[in-house]
N, C-alpha and C. Protein backbone atom coordinates (compact mmCIF):
# COMPACT_ATOMS: atom_id res chain seq x y z
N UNK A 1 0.29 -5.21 -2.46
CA UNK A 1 0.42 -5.07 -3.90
C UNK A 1 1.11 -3.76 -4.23
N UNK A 2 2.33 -3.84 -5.02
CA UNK A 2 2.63 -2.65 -5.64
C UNK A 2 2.35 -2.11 -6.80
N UNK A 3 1.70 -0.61 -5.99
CA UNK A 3 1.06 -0.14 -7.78
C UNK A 3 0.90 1.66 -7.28
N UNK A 4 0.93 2.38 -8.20
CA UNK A 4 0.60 3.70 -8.48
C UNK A 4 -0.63 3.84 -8.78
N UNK A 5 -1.09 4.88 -8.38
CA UNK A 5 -2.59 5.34 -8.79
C UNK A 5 -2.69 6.81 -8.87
N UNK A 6 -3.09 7.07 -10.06
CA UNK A 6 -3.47 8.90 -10.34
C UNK A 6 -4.68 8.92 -9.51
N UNK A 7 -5.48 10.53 -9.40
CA UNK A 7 -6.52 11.10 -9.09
C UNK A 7 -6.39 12.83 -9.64
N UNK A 8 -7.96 12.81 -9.99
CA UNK A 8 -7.52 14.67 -9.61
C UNK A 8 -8.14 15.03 -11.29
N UNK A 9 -8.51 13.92 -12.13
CA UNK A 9 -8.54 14.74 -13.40
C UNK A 9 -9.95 14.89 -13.52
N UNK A 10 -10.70 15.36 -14.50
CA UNK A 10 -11.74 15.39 -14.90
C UNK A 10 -12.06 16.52 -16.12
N UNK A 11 -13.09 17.58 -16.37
CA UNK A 11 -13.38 18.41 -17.25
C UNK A 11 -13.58 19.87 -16.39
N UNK A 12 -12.61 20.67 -17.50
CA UNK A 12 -12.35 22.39 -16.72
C UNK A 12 -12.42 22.54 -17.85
N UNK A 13 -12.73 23.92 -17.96
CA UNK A 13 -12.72 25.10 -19.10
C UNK A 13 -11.61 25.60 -19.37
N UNK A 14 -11.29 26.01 -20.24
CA UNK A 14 -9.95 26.90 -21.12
C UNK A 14 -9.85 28.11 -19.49
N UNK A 15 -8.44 28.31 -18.96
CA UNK A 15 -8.08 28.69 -18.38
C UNK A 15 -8.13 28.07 -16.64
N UNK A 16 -8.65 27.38 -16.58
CA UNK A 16 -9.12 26.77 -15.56
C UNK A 16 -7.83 26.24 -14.94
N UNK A 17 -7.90 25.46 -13.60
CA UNK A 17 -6.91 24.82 -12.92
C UNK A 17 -7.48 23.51 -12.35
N UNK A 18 -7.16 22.50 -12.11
CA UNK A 18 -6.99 20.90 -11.87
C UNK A 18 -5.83 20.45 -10.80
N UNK A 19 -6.10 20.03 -10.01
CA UNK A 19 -4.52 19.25 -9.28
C UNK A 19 -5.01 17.45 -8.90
N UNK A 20 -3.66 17.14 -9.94
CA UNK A 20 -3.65 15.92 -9.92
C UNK A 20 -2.61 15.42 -8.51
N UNK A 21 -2.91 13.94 -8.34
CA UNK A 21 -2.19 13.64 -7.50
C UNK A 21 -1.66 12.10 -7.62
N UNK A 22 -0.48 11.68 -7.42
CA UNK A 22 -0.04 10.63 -7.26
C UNK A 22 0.39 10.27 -6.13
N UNK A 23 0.17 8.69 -6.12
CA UNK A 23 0.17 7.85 -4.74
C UNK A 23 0.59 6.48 -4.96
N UNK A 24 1.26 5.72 -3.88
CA UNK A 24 2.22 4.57 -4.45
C UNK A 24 1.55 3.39 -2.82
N UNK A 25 1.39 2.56 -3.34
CA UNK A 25 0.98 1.47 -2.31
C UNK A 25 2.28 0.10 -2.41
N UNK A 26 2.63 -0.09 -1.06
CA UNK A 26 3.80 -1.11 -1.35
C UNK A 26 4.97 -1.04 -1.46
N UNK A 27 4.92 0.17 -1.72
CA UNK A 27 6.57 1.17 -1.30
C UNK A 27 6.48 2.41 -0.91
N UNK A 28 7.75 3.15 -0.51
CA UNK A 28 7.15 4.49 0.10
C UNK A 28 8.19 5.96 -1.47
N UNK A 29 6.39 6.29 -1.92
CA UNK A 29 6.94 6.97 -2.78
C UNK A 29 7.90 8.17 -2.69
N UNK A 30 7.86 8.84 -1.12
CA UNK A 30 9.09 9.53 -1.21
C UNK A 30 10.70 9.85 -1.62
N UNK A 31 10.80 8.34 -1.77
CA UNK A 31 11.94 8.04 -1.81
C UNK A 31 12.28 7.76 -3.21
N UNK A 32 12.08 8.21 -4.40
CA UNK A 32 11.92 7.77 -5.43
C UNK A 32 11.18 9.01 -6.56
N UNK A 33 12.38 9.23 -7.68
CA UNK A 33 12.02 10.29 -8.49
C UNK A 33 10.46 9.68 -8.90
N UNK A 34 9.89 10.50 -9.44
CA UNK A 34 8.56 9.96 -10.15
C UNK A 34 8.61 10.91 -11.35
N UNK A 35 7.71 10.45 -12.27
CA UNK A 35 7.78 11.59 -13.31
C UNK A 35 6.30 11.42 -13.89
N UNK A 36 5.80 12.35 -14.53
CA UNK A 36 4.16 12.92 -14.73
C UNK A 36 4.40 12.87 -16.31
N UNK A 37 3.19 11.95 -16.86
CA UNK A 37 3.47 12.32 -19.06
C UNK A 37 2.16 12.00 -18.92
N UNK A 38 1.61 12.18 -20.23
CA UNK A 38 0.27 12.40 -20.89
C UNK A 38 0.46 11.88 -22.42
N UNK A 39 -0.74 11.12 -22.53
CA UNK A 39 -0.56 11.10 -23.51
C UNK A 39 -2.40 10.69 -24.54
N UNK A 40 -2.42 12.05 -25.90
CA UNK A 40 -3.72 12.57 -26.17
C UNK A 40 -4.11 11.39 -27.12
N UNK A 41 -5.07 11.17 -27.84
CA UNK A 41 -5.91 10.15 -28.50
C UNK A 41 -4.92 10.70 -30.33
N UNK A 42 -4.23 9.77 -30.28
CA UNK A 42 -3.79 9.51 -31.45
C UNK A 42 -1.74 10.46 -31.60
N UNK A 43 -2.00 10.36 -30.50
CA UNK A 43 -0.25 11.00 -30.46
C UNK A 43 0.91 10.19 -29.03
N UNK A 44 2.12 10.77 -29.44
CA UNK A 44 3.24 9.83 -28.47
C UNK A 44 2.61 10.53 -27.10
N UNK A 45 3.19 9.48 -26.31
CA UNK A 45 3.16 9.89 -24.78
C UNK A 45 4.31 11.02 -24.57
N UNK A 46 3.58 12.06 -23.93
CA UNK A 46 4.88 12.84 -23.78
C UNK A 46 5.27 13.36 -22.29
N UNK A 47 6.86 13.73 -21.97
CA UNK A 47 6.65 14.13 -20.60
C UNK A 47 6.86 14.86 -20.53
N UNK A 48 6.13 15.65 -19.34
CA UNK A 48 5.28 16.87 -18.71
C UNK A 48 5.92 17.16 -17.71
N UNK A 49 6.21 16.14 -16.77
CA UNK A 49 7.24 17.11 -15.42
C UNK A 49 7.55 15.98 -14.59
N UNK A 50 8.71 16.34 -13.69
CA UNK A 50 9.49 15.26 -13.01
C UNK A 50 9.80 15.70 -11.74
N UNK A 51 10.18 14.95 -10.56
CA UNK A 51 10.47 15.50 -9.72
C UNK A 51 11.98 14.53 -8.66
N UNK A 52 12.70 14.79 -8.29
CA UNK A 52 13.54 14.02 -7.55
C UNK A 52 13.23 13.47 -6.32
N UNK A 53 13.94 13.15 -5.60
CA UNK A 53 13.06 12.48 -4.63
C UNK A 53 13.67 13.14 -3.27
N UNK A 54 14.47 14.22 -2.98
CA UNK A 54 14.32 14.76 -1.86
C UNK A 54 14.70 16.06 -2.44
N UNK A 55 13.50 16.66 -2.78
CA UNK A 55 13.24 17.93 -3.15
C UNK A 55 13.84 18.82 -4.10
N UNK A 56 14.98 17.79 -4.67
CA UNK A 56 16.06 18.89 -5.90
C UNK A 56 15.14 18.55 -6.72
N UNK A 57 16.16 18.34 -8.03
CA UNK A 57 15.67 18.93 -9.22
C UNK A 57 14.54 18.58 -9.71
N UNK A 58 13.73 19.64 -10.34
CA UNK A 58 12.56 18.94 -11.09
C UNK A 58 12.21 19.86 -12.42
N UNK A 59 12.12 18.96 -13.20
CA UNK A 59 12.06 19.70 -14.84
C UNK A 59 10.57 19.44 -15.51
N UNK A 60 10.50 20.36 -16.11
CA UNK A 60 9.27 20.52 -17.14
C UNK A 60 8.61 20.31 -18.61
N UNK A 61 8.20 19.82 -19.14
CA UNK A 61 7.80 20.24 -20.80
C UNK A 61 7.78 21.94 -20.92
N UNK A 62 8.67 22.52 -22.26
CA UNK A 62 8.18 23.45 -22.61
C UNK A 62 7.10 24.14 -22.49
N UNK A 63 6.20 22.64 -23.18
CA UNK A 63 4.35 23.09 -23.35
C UNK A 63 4.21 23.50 -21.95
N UNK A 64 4.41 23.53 -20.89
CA UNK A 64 3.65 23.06 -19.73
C UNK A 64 4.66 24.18 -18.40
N UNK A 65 5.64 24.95 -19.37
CA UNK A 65 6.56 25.51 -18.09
C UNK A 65 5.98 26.70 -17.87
N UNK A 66 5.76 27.08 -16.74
CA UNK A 66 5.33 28.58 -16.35
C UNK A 66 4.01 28.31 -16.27
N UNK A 67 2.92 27.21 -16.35
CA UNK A 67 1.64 26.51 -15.84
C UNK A 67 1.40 25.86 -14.77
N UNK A 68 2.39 24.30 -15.10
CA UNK A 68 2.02 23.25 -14.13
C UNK A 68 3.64 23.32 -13.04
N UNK A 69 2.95 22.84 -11.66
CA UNK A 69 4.31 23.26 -10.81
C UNK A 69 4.01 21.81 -10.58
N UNK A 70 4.85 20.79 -9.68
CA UNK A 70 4.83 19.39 -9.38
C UNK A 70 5.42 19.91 -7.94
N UNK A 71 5.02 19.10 -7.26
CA UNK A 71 5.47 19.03 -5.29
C UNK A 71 5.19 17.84 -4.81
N UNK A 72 5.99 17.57 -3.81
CA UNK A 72 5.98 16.70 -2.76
C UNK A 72 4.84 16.68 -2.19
N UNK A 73 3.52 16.22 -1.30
CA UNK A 73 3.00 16.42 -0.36
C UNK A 73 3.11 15.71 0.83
N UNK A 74 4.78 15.65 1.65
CA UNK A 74 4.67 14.76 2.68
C UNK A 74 3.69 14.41 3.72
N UNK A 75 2.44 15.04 4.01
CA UNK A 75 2.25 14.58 4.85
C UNK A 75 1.28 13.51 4.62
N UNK A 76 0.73 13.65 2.69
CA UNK A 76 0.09 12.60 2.04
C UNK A 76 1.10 11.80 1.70
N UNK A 77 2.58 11.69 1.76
CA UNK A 77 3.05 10.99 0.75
C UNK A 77 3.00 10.57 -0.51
N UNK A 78 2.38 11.98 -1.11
CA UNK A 78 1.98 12.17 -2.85
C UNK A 78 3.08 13.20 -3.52
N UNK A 79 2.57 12.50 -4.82
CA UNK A 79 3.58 13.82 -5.47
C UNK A 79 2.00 14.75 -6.40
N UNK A 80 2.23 15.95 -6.31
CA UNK A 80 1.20 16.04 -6.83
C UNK A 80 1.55 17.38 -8.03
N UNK A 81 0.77 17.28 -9.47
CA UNK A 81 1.00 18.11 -9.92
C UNK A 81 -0.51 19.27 -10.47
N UNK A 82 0.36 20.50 -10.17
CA UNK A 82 -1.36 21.59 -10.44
C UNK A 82 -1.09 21.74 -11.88
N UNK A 83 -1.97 21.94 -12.46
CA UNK A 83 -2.36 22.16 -13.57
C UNK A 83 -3.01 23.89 -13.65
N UNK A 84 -2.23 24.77 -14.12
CA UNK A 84 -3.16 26.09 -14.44
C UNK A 84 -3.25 26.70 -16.10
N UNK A 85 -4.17 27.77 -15.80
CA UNK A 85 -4.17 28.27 -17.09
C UNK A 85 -4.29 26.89 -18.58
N UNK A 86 -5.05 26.39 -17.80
CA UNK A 86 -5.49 24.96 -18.60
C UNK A 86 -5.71 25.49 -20.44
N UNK A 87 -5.11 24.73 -21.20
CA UNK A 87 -5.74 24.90 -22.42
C UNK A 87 -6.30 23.57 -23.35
N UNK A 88 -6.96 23.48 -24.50
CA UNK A 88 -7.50 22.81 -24.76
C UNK A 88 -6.42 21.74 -25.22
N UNK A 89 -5.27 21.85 -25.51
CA UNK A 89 -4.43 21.11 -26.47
C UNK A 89 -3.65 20.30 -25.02
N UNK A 90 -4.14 20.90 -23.38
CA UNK A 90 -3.85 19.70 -22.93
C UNK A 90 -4.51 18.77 -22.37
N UNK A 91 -5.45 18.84 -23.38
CA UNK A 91 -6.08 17.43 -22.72
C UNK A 91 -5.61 16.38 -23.56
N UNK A 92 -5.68 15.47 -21.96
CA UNK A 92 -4.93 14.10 -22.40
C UNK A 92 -4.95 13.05 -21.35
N UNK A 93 -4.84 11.84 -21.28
CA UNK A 93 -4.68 10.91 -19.85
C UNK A 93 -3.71 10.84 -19.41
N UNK A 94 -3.68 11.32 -18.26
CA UNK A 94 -2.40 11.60 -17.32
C UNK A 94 -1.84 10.72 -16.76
N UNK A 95 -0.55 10.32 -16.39
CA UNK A 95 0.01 9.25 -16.11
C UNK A 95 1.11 9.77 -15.14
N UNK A 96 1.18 9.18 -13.59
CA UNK A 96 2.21 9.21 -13.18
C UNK A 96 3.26 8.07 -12.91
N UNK A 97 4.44 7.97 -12.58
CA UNK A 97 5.43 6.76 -12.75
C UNK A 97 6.55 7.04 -11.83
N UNK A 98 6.73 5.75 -11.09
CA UNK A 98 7.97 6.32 -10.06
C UNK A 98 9.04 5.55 -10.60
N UNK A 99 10.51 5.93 -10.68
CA UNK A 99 11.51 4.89 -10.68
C UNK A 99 11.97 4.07 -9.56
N UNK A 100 11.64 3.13 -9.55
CA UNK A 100 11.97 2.41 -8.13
C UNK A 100 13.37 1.57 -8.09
N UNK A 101 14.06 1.90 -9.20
CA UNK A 101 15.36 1.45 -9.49
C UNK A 101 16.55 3.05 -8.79
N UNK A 102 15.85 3.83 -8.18
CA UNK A 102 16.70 5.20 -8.21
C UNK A 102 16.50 5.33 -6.70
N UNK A 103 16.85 4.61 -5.53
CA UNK A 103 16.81 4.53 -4.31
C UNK A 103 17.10 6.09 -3.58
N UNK A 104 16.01 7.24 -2.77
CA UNK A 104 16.85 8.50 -3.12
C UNK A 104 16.85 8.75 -3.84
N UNK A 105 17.04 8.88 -5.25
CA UNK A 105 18.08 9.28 -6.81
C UNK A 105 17.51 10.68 -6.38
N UNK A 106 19.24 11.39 -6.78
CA UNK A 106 18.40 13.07 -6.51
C UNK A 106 18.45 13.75 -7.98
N UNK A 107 18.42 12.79 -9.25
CA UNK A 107 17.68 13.64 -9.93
C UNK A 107 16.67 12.55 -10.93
N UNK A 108 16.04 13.17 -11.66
CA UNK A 108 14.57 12.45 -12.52
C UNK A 108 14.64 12.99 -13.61
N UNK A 109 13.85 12.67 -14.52
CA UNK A 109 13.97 12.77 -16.05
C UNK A 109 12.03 12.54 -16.52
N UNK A 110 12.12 13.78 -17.81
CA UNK A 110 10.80 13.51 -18.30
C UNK A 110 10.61 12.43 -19.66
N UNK A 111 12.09 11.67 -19.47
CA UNK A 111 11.38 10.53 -20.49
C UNK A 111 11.11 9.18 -19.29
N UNK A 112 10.63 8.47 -20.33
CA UNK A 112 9.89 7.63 -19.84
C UNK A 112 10.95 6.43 -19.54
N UNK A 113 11.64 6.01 -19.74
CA UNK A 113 12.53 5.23 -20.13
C UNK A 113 13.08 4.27 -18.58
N UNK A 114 13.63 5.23 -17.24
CA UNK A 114 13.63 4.53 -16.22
C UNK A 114 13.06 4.45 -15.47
N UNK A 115 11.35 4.75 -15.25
CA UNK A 115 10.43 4.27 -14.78
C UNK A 115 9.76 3.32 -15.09
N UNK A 116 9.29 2.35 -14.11
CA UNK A 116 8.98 0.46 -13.51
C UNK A 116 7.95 1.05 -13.19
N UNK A 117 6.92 1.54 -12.77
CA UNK A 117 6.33 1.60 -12.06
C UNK A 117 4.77 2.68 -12.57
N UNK A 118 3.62 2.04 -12.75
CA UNK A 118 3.01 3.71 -13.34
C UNK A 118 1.72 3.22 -13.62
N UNK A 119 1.03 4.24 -13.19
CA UNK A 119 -0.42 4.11 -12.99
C UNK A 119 -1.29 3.99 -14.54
N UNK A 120 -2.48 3.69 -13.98
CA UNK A 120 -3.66 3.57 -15.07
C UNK A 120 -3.74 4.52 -15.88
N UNK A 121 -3.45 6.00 -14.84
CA UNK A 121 -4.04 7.25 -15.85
C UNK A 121 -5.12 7.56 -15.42
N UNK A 122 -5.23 9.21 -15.31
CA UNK A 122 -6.66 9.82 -15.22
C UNK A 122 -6.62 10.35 -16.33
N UNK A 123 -7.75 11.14 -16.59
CA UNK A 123 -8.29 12.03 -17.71
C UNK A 123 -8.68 13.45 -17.40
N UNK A 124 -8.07 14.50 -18.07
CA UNK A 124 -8.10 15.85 -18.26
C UNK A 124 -8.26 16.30 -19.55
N UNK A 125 -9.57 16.61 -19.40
CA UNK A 125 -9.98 17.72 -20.47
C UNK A 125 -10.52 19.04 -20.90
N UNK A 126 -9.77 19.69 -21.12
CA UNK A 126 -9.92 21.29 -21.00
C UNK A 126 -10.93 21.18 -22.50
N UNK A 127 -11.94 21.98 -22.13
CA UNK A 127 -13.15 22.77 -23.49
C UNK A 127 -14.16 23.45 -22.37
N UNK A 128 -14.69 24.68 -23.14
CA UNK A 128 -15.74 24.98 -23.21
C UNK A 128 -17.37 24.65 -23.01
C-alpha cells in the first residue's frame, strides 16, 4: 500500500522543540521532493518547508525561518523536520506530502499544489 505517515507531534511549551518525521511505504521516499504544511483549526493550510530530493534546495515559511530546519535521514529513509523555539501560534496538524510525479526532481515547493501523496497529520501544540 502506498501511503505517508507523520510522527513526532504532541504538546511542548512556548520555546520548546519537537522533531517530526516523515515516512513513505510503497515507494522509496528519497527520491522525491516532499514538502511539510500545517494547517490550525479554522485557517488555510499553509506551507512550512520543503525539501528536494537529493539534498539541494529546500525553502521555508517566513513564520518558521531561522526555527524549523527539514533533513534527509537516510539511514531511516525519512525526511524529518525539527521544530525549535516553538511558539503558540504554531500549533497546528502537521502534514507531510511527497511529489511522486518529480522522479529525483531537484527542486520542491511549499505550495501544495504538486504533491499526490500525504499523510493523515500529526498534532503540535505549543502552550503553557
Amino acid at each position: 500500500q502506498v501511503q505517508v505517515v507523520e510522527s513526532g507531534g504532541g504538546l511542548v511549551q512556548p520555546g520548546g522543540s519537537l522533531r517530526l518525521s516523515c515516512e513513505a511505504s510503497g515507494f522509496p521516499l528519497d527520491y522525491y521532493p516532499v514538502g511539510w504544511f500545517r494547517q490550525a483549526p479554522g485557517k488555510e493550510r499553509e506551507g512550512v518547508s520543503c525539501i528536494s530530493s537529493n539534498d539541494g534546495p529546500r525553502y521555508y515559511a517566513d513564520s518558521v525561518k531561522g526555527r524549523f530546519t527539514v533533513f534527509r535521514d537516510y539511514t531511516k529513509t525519512t525526511v524529518v523536520l525539527e521544530l525549535n523555539s516553538l511558539k503558540p501560534e504554531d500549533t497546528a496538524t502537521y502534514f507531510c506530502a511527497a511529489d511522486t510525479k518529480s522522479y529525483f526532481g531537484s527542486d520542491c515547493t511549499i505550495l501544495p499544489t504538486p504533491y499526490d501523496y500525504w499523510g493523515q497529520g500529526t498534532q503540535v501544540t505549543v502552550s503553557s
